[in-house]
C-alpha atoms as a PDB file:
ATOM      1  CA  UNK A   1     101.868  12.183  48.158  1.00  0.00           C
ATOM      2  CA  UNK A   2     102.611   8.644  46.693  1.00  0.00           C
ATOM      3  CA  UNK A   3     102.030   5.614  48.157  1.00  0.00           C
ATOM      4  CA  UNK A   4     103.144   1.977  48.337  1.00  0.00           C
ATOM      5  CA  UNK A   5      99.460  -0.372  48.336  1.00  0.00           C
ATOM      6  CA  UNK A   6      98.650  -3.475  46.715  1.00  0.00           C
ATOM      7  CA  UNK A   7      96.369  -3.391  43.276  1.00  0.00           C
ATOM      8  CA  UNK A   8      94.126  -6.466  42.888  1.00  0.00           C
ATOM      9  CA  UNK A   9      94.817  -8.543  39.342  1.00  0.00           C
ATOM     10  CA  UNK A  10      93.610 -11.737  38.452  1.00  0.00           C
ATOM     11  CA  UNK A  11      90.570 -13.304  37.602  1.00  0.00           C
ATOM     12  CA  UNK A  12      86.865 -13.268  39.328  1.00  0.00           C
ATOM     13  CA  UNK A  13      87.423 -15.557  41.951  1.00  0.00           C
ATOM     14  CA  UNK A  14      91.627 -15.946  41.541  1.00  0.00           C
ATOM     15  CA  UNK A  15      92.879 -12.753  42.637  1.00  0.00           C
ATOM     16  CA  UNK A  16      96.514 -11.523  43.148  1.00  0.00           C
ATOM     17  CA  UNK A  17      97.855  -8.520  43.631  1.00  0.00           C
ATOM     18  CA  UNK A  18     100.871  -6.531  43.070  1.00  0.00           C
ATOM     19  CA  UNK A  19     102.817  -3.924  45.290  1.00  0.00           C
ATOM     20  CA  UNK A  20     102.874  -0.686  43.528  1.00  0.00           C
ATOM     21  CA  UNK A  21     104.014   2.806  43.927  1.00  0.00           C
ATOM     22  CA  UNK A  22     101.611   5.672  42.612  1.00  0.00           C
ATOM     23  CA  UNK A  23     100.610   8.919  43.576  1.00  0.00           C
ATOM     24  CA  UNK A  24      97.879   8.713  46.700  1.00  0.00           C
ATOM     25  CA  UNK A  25      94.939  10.261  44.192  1.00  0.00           C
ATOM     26  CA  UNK A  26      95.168   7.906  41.705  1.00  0.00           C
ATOM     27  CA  UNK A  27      92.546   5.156  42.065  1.00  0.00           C
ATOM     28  CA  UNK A  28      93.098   1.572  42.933  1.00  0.00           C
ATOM     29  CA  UNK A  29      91.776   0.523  39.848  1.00  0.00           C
ATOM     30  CA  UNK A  30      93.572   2.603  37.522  1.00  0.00           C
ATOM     31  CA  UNK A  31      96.835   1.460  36.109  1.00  0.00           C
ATOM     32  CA  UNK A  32      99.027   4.634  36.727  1.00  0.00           C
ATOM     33  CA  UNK A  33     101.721   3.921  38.652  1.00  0.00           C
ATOM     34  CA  UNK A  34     105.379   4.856  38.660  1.00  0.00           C
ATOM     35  CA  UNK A  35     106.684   1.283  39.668  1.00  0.00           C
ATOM     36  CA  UNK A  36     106.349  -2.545  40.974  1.00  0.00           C
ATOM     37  CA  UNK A  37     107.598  -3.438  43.567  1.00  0.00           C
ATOM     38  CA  UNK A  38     106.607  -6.793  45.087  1.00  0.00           C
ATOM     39  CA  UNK A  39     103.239  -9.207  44.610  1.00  0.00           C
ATOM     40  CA  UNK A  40     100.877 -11.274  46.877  1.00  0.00           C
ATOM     41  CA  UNK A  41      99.117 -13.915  45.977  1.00  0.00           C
ATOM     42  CA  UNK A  42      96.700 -15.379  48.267  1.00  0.00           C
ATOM     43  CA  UNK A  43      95.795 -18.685  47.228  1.00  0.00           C
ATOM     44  CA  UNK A  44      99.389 -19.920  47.108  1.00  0.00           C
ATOM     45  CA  UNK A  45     100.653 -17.473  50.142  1.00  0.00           C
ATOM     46  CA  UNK A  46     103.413 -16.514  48.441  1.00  0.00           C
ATOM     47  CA  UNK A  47     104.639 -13.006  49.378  1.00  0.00           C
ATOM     48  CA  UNK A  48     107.483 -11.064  46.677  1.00  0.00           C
ATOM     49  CA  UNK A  49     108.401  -7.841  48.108  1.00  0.00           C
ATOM     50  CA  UNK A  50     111.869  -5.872  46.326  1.00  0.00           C
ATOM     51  CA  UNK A  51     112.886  -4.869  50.180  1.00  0.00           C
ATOM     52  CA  UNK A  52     115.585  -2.208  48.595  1.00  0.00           C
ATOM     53  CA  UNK A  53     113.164  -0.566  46.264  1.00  0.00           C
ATOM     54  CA  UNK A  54     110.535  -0.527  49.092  1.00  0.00           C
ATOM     55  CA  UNK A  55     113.356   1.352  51.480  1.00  0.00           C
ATOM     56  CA  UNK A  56     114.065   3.651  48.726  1.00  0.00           C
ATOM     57  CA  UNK A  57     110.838   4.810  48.123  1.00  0.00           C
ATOM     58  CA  UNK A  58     110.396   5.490  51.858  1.00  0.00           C
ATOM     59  CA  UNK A  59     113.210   7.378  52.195  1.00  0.00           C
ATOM     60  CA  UNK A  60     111.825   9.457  49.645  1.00  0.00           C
ATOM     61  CA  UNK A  61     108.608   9.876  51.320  1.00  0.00           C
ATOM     62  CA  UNK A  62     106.149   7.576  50.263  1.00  0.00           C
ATOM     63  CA  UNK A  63     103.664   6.424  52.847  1.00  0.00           C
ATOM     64  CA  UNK A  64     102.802   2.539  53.572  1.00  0.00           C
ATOM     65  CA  UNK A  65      99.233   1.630  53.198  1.00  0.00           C
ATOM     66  CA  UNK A  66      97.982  -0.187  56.317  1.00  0.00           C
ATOM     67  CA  UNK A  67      97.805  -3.901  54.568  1.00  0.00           C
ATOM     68  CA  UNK A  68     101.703  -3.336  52.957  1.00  0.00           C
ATOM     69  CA  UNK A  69     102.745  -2.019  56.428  1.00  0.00           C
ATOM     70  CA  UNK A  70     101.557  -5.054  58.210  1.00  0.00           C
ATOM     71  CA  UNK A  71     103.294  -7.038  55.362  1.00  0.00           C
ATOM     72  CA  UNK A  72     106.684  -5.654  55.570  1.00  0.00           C
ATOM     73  CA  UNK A  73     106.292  -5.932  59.697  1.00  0.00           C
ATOM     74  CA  UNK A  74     106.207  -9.715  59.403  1.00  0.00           C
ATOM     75  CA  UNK A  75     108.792  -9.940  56.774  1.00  0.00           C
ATOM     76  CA  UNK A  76     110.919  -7.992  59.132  1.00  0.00           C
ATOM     77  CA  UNK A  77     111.491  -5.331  56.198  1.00  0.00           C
ATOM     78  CA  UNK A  78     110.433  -2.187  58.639  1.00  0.00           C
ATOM     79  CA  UNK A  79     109.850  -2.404  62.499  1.00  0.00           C
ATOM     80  CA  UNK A  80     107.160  -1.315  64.100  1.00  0.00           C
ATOM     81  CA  UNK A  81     103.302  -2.558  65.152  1.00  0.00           C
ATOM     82  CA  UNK A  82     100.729  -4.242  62.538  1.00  0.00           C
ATOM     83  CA  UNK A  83      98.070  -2.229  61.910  1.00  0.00           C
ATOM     84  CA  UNK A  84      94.362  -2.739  62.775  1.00  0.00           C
ATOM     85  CA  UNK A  85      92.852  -3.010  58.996  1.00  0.00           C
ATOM     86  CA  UNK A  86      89.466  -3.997  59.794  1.00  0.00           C
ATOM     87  CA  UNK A  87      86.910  -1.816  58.708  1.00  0.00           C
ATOM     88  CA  UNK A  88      86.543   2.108  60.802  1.00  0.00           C
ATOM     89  CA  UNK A  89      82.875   2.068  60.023  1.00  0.00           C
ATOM     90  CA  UNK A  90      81.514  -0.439  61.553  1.00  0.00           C
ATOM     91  CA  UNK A  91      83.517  -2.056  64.210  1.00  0.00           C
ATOM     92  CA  UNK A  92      83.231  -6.025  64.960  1.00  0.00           C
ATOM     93  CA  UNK A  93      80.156  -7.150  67.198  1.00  0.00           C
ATOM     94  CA  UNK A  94      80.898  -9.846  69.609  1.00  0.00           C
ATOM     95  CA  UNK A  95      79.056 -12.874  69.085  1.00  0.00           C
ATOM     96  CA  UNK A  96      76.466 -14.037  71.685  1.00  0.00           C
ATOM     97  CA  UNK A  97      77.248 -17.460  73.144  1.00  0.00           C
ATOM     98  CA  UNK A  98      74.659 -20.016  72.065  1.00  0.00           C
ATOM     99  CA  UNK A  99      71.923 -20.948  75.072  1.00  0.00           C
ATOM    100  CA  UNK A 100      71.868 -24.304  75.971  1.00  0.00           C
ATOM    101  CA  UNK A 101      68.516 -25.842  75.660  1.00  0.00           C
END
């Protein structure tokens, strides 16, 4: 099945990614891909998706990961809900308020 996710590049501490297409069993890490199609950087916010590229590999059935789908929600590229991408394992604790002493 391939998938549109983001691959982390950069530097320690400097990191950007890029939107790639690859098949779902490759590993993040690995460079195998079939194509680009968009990059995030972080730091500087900047978002640079190819929207028509995106839609085609959709239509051809590639599957969103959950951070690109929440991307291309608020870009307005697909419609839909974000997705919760917080972690399944171990679900956020509520913080106790602090007593007053």
């Amino acid at each position: 099945m391939l998938a549109i996710r983001l691959q982390r590049t950069g530097r320690k501490n400097n990191a950007s990614f890029r939107a790639v297409v690859t098949d779902s069993k490759n590993a993040a890490k690995s460079r195998k891909f079939l194509e680009v199609v968009g990059s995030y950087e972080p730091k500087k916010g900047v978002t640079q998706f190819a929207t028509d590229r995106i839609k085609y590999w959709l239509s051809h059935g590639a599957k969103l990961s959950d951070t690109m789908h929440n991307f291309l929600v608020k870009e307005k590229v697909i419609e839909g809900k974000a997705r919760n991408v917080l972690s399944k394992k171990a679900p956020t604790k509520k913080r106790k308020e602090a007593k007053n002493s």
